[in-house]
Protein backbone atom coordinates (compact mmCIF):
# COMPACT_ATOMS: atom_id res chain seq x y z
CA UNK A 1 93.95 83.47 110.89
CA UNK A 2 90.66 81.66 110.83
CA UNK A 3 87.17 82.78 108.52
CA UNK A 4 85.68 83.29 111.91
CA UNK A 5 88.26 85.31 113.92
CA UNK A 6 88.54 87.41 110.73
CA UNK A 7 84.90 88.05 110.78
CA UNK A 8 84.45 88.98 114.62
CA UNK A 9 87.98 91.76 113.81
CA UNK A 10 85.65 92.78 110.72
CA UNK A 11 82.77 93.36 113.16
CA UNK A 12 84.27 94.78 115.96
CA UNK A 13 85.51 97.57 113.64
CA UNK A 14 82.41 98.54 112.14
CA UNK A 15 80.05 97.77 114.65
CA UNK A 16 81.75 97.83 118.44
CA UNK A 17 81.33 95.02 121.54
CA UNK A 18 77.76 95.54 121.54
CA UNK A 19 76.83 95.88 117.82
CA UNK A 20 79.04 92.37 117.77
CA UNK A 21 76.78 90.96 120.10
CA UNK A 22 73.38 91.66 118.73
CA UNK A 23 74.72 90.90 114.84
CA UNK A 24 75.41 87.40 116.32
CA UNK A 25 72.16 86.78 117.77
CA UNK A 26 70.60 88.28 114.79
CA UNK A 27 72.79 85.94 112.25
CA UNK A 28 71.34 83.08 114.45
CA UNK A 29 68.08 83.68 114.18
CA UNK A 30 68.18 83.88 110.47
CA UNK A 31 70.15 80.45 110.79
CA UNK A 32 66.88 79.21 112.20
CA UNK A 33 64.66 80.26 110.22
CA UNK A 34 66.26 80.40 106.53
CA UNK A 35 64.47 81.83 103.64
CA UNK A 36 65.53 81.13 100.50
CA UNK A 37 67.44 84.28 98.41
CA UNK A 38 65.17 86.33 96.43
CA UNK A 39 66.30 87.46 92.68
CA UNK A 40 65.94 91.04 92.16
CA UNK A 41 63.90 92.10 89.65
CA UNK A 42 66.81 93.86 87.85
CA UNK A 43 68.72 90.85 87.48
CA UNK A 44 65.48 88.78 86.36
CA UNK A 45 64.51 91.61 83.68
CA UNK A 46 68.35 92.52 82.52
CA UNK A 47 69.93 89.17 83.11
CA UNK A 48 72.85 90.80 85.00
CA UNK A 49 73.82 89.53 88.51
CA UNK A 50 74.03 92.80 90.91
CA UNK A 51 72.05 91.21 94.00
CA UNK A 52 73.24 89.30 96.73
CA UNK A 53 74.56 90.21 100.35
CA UNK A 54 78.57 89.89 100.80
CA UNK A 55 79.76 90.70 104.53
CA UNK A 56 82.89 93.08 104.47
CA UNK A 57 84.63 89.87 106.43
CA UNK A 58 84.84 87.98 102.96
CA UNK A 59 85.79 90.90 100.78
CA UNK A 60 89.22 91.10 101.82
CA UNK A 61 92.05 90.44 99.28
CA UNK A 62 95.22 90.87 101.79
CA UNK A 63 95.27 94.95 101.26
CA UNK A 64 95.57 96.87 104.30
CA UNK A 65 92.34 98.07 104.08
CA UNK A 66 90.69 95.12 104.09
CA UNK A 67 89.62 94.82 107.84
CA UNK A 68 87.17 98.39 106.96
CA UNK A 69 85.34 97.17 103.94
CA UNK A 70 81.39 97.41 104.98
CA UNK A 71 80.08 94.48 103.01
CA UNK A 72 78.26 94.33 99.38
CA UNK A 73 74.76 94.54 98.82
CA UNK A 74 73.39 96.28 95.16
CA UNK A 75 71.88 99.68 96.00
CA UNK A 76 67.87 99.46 95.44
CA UNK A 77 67.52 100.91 92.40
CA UNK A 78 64.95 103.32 93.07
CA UNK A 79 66.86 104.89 95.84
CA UNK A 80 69.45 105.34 93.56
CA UNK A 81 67.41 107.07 90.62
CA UNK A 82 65.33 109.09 93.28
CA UNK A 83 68.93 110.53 94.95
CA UNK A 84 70.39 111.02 91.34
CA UNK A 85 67.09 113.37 90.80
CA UNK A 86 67.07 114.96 93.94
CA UNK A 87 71.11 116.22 93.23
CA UNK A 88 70.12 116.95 89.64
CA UNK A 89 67.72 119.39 91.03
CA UNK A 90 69.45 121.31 93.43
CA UNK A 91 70.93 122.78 89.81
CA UNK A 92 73.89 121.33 88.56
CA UNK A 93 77.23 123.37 87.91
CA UNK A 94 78.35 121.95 84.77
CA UNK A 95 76.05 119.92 81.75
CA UNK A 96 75.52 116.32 83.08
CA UNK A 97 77.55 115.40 79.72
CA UNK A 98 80.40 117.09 81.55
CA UNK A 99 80.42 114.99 84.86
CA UNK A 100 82.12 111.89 85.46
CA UNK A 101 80.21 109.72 87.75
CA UNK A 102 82.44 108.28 90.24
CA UNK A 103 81.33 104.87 92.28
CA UNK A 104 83.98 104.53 95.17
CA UNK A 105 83.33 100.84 96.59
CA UNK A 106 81.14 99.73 93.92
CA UNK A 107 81.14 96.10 94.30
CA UNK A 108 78.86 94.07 91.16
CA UNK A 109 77.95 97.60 89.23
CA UNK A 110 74.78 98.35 89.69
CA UNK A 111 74.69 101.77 90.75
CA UNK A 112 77.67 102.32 87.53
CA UNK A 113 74.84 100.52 85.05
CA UNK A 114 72.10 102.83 86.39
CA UNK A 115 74.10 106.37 86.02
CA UNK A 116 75.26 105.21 82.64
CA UNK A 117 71.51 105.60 81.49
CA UNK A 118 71.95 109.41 82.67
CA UNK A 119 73.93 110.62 80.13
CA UNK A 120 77.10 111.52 82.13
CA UNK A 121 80.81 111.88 80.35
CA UNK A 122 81.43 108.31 81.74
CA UNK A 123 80.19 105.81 84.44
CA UNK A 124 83.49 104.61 86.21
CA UNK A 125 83.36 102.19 89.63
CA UNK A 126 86.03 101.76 91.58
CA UNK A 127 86.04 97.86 92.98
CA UNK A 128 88.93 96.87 95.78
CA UNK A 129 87.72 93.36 95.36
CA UNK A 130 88.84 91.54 91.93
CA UNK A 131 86.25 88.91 91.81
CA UNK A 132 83.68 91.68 92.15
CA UNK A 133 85.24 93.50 89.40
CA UNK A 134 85.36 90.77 87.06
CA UNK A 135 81.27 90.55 87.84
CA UNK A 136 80.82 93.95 87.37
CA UNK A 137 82.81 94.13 84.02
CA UNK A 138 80.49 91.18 82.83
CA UNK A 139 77.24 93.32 84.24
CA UNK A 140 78.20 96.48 82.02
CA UNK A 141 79.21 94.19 78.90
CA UNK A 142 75.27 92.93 79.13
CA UNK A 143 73.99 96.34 80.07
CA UNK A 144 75.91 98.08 76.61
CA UNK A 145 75.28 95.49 74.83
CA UNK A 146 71.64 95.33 75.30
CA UNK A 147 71.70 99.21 74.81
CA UNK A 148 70.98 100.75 78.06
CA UNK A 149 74.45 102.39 78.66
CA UNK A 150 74.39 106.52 76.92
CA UNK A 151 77.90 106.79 78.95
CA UNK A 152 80.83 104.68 78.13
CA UNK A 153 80.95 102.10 81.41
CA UNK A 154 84.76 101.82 82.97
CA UNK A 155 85.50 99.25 85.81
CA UNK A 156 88.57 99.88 87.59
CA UNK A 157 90.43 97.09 90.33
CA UNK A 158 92.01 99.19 92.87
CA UNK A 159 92.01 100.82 96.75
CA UNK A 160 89.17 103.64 96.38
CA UNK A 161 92.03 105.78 98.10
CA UNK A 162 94.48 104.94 95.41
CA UNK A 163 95.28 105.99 91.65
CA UNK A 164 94.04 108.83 89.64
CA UNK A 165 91.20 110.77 89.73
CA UNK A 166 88.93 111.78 86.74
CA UNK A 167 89.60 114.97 85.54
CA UNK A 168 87.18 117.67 85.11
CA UNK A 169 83.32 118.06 87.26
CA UNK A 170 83.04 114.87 89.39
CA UNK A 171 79.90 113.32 91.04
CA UNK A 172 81.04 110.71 93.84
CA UNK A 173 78.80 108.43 94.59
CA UNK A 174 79.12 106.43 97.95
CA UNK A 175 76.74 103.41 99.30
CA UNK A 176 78.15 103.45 102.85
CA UNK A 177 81.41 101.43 101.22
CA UNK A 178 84.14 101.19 103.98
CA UNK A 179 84.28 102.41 107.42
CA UNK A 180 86.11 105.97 109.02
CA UNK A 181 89.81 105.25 108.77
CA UNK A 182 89.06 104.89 104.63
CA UNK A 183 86.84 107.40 104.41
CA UNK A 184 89.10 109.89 106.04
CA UNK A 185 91.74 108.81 103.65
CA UNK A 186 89.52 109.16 100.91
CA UNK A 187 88.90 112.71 101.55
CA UNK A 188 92.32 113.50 102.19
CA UNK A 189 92.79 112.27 98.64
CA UNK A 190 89.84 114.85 97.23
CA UNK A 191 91.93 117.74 98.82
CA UNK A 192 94.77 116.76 96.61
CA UNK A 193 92.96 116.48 93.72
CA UNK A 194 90.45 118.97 94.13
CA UNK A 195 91.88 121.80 96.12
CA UNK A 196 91.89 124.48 93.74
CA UNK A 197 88.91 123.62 91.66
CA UNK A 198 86.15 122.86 94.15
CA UNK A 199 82.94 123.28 92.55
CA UNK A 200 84.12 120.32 90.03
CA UNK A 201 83.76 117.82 93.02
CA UNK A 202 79.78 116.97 94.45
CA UNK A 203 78.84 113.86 96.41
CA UNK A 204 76.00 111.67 96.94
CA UNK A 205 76.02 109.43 99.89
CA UNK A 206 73.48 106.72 100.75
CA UNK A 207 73.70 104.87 104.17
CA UNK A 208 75.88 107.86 104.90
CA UNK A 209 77.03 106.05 108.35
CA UNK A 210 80.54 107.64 108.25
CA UNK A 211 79.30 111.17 107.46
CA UNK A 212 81.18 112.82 110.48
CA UNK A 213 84.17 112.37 108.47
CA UNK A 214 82.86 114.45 105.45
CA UNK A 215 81.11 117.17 107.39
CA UNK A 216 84.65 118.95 108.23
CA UNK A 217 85.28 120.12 104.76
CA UNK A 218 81.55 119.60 102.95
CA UNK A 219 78.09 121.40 103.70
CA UNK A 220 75.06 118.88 103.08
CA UNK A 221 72.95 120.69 100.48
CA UNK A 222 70.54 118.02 100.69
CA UNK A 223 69.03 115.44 103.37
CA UNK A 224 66.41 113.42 103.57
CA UNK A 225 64.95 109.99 102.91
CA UNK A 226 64.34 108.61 98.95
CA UNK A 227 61.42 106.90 98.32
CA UNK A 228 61.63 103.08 97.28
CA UNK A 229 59.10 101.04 95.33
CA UNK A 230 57.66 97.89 96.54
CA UNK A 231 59.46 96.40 94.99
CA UNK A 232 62.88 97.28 96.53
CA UNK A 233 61.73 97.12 99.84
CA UNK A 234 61.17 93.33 99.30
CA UNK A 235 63.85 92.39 97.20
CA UNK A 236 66.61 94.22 98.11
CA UNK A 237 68.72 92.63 101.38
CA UNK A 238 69.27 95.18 103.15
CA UNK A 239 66.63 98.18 101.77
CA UNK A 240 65.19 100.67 104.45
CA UNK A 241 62.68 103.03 103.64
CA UNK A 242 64.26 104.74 106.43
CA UNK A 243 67.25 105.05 105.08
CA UNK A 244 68.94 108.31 105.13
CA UNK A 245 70.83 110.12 101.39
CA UNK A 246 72.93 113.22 101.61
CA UNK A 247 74.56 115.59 98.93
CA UNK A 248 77.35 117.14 99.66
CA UNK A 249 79.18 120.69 98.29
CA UNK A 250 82.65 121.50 99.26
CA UNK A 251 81.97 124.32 102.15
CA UNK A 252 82.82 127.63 100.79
């Protein structure tokens, strides 16, 4: 199978006939008019490399999953620390110190670096791609190194609908990673885990564009749009002050 017809299956599965369409004439226009790729900040000041834009189309390792991965781009990292606050405040259950955070899809790290400054139990991401998780591992080696990390930093290469869970209070954290079939999967994978202990499992979602598939079995107890600094809105690829966070409880 061909780069391109794997990218236009890709797109047709997140984005439909006419989402296809107007990508295309989109990715053109950029064609045309190429700007060159702008650092982030975060890399420039930490020396990590968390930036970038990866389409879902060249993510794929030959899983079966492969054909709903929704890309890679580093979540702005004020959006980030702004949702973090926003669930801290709603009251937490359990002592941060008792939470693991939990980064399904979480491509070069940076969202893992940024909750390890919080204090939680431990900072794990979960990474289908192996090249991405060899980046990743290299991002929190700098980031402990250079002491920024107060939770020990775990990387782990597998299907974010595979393996074991963490054990104890949970905080998922999702940055619109994979499309509905996965997500469904993933949450059929929370009900085996967390079934009889639901108040250990909370959720953060940015992007949250497959929400209808959480909304069954999990109240939002937050909405809204996180503030980003200037500085995210112009060096992050794909940043949107519009862009919409969500926390999510089990519904009792």
């Amino acid at each position: 199978m061909t780069h391109l017809v794997k990218r236009v299956r890709w797109s047709l599965a997140h984005r439909g006939v006419a989402g296809t369409m107007r990508t295309a004439w989109m990715s053109l226009g950029r064609r045309l008019g190429r700007q060159s790729v702008v650092v982030h900040p975060f890399d420039l000041e930490h020396g990590t490399d968390t930036g970038g834009l990866i389409p879902g189309s060249e993510l794929g390792v030959g899983h079966r999953h492969d054909l709903f991965i929704a890309g890679y781009a580093g979540v702005p990292p004020s959006g980030f620390r702004a949702a973090v606050s926003r669930w801290q405040s709603l009251g937490l259950r359990y002592p941060i110190e008792e939470y693991t955070f939990l980064d399904l899809g979480c491509g070069k790290g940076r969202a893992v670096l940024l909750a390890s400054e919080l204090g939680f139990r431990e900072a794990v991401g979960v990474e289908l791609n192996a090249g991405l998780v060899e980046i990743a591992r290299e991002n929190a080696a700098i980031w402990t190194a250079a002491g920024r990390a107060r939770s020990p930093i775990r990387i782990e290469c597998r299907d974010a609908t595979e393996g074991q869970w963490p054990s104890g209070p949970c905080l998922v954290y999702l940055y619109n990673p994979f499309a509905e079939p996965v997500m469904r999967a993933v949450v059929e994978a929370m009900h085996e885990c967390f079934g009889d202990k639901r108040d250990e499992l909370e959720i953060v979602y940015q992007k949250p564009e497959q929400a209808a598939a959480l909304e069954r079995d999990f109240e939002t107890v937050w909405g809204g749009v996180c503030e980003l600094t200037d500085e995210d809105r112009v060096s992050d690829p794909v940043a949107d002050p519009r862009d919409q966070t969500r926390v999510y409880r089990w519904k009792k």
